[in-house]
Protein backbone atom coordinates (compact mmCIF):
# COMPACT_ATOMS: atom_id res chain seq x y z
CA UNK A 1 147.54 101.18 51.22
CA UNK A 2 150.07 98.74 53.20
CA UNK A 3 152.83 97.95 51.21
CA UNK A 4 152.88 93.80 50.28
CA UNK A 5 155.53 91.35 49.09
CA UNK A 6 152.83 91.34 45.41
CA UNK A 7 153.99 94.46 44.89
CA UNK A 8 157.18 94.78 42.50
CA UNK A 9 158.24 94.97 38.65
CA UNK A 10 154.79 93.83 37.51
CA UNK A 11 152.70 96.53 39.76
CA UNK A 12 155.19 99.26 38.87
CA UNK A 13 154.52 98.08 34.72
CA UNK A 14 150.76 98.64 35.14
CA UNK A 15 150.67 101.73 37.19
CA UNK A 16 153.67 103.80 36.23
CA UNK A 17 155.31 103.12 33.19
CA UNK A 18 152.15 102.20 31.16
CA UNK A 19 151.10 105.80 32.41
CA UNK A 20 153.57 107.54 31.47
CA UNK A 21 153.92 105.99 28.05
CA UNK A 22 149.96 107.03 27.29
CA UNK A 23 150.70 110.89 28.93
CA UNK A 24 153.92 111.24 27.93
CA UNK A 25 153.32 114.01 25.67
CA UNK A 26 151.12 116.05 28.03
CA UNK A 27 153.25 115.48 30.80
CA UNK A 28 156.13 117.07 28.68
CA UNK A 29 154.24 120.02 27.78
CA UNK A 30 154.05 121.19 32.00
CA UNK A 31 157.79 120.44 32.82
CA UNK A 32 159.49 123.03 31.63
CA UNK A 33 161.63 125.29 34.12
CA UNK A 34 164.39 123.76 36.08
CA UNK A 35 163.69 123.64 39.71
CA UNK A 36 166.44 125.85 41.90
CA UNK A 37 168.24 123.69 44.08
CA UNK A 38 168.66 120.76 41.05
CA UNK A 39 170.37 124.26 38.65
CA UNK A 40 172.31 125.12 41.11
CA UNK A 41 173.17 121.51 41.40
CA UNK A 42 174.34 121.70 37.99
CA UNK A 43 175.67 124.74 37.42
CA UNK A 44 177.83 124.25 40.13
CA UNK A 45 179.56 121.13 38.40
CA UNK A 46 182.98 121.98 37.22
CA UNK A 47 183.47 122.48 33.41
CA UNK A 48 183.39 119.25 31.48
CA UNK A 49 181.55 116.95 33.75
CA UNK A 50 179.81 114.43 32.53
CA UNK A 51 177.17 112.44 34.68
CA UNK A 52 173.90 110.93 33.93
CA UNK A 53 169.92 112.36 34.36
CA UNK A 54 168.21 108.84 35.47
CA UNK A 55 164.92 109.18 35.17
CA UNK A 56 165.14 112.32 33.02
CA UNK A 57 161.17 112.66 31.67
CA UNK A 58 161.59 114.80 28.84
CA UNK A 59 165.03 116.06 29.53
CA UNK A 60 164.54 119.81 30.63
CA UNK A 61 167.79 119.43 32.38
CA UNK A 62 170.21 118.39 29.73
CA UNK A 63 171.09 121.53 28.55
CA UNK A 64 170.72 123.36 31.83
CA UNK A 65 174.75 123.70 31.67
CA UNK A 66 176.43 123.87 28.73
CA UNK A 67 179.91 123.13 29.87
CA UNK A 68 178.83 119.56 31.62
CA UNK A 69 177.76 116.66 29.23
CA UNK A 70 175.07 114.59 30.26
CA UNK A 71 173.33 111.15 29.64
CA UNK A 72 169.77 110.84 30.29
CA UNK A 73 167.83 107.81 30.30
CA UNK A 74 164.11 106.72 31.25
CA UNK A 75 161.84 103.80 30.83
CA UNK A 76 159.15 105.85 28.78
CA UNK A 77 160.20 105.29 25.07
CA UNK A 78 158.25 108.35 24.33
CA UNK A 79 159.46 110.47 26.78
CA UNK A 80 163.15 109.47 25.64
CA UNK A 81 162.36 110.54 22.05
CA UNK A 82 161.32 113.89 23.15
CA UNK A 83 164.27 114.21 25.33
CA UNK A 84 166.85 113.35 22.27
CA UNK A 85 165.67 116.96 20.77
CA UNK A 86 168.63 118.13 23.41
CA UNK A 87 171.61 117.55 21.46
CA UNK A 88 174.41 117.12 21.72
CA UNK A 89 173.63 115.22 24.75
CA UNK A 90 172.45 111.43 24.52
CA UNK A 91 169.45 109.67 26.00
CA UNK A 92 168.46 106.09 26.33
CA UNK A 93 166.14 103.99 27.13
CA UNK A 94 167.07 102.26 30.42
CA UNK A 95 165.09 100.92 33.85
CA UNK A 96 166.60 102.48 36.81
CA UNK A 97 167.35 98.74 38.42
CA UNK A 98 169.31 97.89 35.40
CA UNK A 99 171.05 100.65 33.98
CA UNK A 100 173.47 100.07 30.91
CA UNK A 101 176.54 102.83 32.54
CA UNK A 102 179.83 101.69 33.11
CA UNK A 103 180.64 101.51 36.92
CA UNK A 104 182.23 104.02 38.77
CA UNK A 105 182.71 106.25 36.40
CA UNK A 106 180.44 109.40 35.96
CA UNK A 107 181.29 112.40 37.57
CA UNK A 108 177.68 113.24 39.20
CA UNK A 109 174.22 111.68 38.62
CA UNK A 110 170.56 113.07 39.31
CA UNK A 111 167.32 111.08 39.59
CA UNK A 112 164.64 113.45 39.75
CA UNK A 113 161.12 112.55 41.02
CA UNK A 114 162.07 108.71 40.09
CA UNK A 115 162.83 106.60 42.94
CA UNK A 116 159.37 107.48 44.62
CA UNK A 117 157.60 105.15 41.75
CA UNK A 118 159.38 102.40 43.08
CA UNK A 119 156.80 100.09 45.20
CA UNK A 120 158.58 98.28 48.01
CA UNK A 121 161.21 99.99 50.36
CA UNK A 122 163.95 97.16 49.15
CA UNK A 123 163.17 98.06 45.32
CA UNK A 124 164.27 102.24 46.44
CA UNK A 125 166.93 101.12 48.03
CA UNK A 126 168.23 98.87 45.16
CA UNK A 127 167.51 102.21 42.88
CA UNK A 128 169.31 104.39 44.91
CA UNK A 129 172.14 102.03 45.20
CA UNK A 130 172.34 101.52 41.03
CA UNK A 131 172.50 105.54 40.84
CA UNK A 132 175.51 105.85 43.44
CA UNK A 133 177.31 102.50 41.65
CA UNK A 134 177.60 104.48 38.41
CA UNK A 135 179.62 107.12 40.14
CA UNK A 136 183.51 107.46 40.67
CA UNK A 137 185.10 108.16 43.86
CA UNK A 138 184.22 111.61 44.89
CA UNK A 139 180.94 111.63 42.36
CA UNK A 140 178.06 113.07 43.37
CA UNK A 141 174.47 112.33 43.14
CA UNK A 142 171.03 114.86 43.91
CA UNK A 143 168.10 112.30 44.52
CA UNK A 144 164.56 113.83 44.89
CA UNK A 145 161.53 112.41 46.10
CA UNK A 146 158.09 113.51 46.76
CA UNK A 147 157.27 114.50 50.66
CA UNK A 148 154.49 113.19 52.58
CA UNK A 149 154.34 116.31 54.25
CA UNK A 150 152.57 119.29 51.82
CA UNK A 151 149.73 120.45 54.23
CA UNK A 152 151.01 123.73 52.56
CA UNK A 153 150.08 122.63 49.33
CA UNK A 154 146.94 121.75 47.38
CA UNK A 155 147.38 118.03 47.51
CA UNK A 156 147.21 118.25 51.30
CA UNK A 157 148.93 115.35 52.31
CA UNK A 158 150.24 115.32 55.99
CA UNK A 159 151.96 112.70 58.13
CA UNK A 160 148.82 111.34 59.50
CA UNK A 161 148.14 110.27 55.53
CA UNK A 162 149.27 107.00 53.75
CA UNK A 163 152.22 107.45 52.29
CA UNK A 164 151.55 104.89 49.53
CA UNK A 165 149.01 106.47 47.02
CA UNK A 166 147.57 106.36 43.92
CA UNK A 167 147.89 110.11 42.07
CA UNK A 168 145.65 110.82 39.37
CA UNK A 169 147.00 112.77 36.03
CA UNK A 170 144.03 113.98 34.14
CA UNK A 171 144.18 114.45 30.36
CA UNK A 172 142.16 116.86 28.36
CA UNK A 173 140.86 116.04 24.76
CA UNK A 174 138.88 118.08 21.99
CA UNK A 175 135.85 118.83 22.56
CA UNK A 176 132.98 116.42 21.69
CA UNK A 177 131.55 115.93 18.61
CA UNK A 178 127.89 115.02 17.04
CA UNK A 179 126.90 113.57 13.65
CA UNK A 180 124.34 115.95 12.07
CA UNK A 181 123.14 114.14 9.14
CA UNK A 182 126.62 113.74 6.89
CA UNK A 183 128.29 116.37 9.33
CA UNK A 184 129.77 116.61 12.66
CA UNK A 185 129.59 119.59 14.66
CA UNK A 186 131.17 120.43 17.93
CA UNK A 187 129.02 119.94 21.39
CA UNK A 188 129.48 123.13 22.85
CA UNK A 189 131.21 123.27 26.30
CA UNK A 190 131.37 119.53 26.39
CA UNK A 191 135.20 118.04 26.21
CA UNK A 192 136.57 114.80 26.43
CA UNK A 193 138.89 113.80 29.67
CA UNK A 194 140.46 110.73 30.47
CA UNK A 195 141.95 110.40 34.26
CA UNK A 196 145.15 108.26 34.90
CA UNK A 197 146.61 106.75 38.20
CA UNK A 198 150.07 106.61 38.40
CA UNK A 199 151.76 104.76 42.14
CA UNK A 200 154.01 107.00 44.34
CA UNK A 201 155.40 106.42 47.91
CA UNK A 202 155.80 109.46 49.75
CA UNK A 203 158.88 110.16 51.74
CA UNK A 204 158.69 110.65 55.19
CA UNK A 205 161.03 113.51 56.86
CA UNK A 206 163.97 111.40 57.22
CA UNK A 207 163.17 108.94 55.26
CA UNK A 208 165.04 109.38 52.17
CA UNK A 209 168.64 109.90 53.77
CA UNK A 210 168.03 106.57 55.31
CA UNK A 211 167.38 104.50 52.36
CA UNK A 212 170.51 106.39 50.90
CA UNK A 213 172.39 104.86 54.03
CA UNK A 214 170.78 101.65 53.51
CA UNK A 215 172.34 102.20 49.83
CA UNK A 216 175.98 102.66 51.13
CA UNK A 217 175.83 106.29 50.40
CA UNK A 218 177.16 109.20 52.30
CA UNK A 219 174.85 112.27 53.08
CA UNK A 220 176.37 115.60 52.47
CA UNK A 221 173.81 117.56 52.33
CA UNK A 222 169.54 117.33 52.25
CA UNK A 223 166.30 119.45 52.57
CA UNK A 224 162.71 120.51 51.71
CA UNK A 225 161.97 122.15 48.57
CA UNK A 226 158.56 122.79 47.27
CA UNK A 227 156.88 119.56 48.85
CA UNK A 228 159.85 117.62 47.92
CA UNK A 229 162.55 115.61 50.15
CA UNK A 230 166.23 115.89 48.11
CA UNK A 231 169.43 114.93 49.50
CA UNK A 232 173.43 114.38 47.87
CA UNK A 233 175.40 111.97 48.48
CA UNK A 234 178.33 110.51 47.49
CA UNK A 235 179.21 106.66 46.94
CA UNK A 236 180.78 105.26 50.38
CA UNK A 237 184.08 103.16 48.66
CA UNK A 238 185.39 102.01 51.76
């Protein structure tokens, strides 16, 4: 799928946040235990941070630290309204191109599996640059991004693949039903399913530490974790 100039806010409204909005429950129920590298991340912050989860689903990493105060946000109203059971920290509803933070001030940021919905390479660039804006001088942000590379894995995908693709999220429901006379009675072994497509761009090795130079970030540090790309990187202020 070659990426075209059609692509945009529009394309990213139909197959991203539309999907989440209809899975946003389910989704929430599988994300549930903080990935290693983004706790550490955290838990590493000194005591009384406060920084910003963009993009923070149903906000399993608010109260990873409870010394550091975060703000999470996310377009998905629903997934924000499961994330505000993490008091005391707040969440809002926000679009990662137009985010309602005061500049330059947060002490760190993280955007977690976000800026890889994005369609076109200026639109990730523009995100990553709106998460490094919101931070002060010496802030820090973790950005990860789905790899293109997971031969490993059991999606496959290797360099040789597309690295714009459509990934399906299939839903479960109860199981069928059948009138019998005035009554309904279960089908046996039959159950309902509904399949979703949601747009990703996977990131090349390399890939994402240039879009965060394209962003005016400095690299500090970056690497592979479970068929992700993640990098830090501070805001260059020169």
């Amino acid at each position: 799928m070659a990426e075209t100039e059609s692509r945009g806010e529009d394309y990213e409204e139909q197959h991203v946040h539309t999907v989440y909005e209809q899975i946003a429950s389910h989704f929430s129920s599988t994300r549930y235990k903080p990935w290693p590298i983004i706790e550490r991340f955290l838990k590493d912050l000194p005591v009384g941070s406060v920084g910003l989860d963009i993009g923070c689903g149903n906000g399993k990493y608010l109260a990873v630290n409870p010394h550091i105060f975060i703000v999470g946000s996310d377009r998905s109203n629903n997934l924000v309204e499961i994330a505000s059971q993490h008091q005391p920290h707040s969440v809002v509803v926000a679009d990662i191109l137009d985010l309602p933070h005061q500049l330059r001030f947060f002490d760190f940021a993280i955007s977690i599996a976000v800026v890889h919905h994005l369609s076109t390479p200026g639109r990730r660039a523009q995100a990553i640059r709106s998460i490094l804006d919101t931070l002060k001088p010496g802030g820090k942000a973790l950005v990860y991004v789905w790899a293109l590379e997971q031969e490993s894995s059991r999606r496959g995908w290797s360099e040789q693949d597309d690295p714009d693709v459509m990934v399906p999220w299939v839903m479960h429901g109860s199981k069928k039903r059948r009138k019998e006379g005035h009554e309904e009675s279960a089908v046996s072994g039959q159950t309902t399913s509904r399949t979703f497509h949601r747009y990703y761009h996977l990131y090349r090795k390399g890939e994402l530490e240039h879009d965060i130079r394209a962003a005016g970030g400095r690299l500090t540090e970056s690497g592979y974790e479970k068929d992700n790309w993640w990098a830090i990187a501070t805001p260059d202020l020169q």
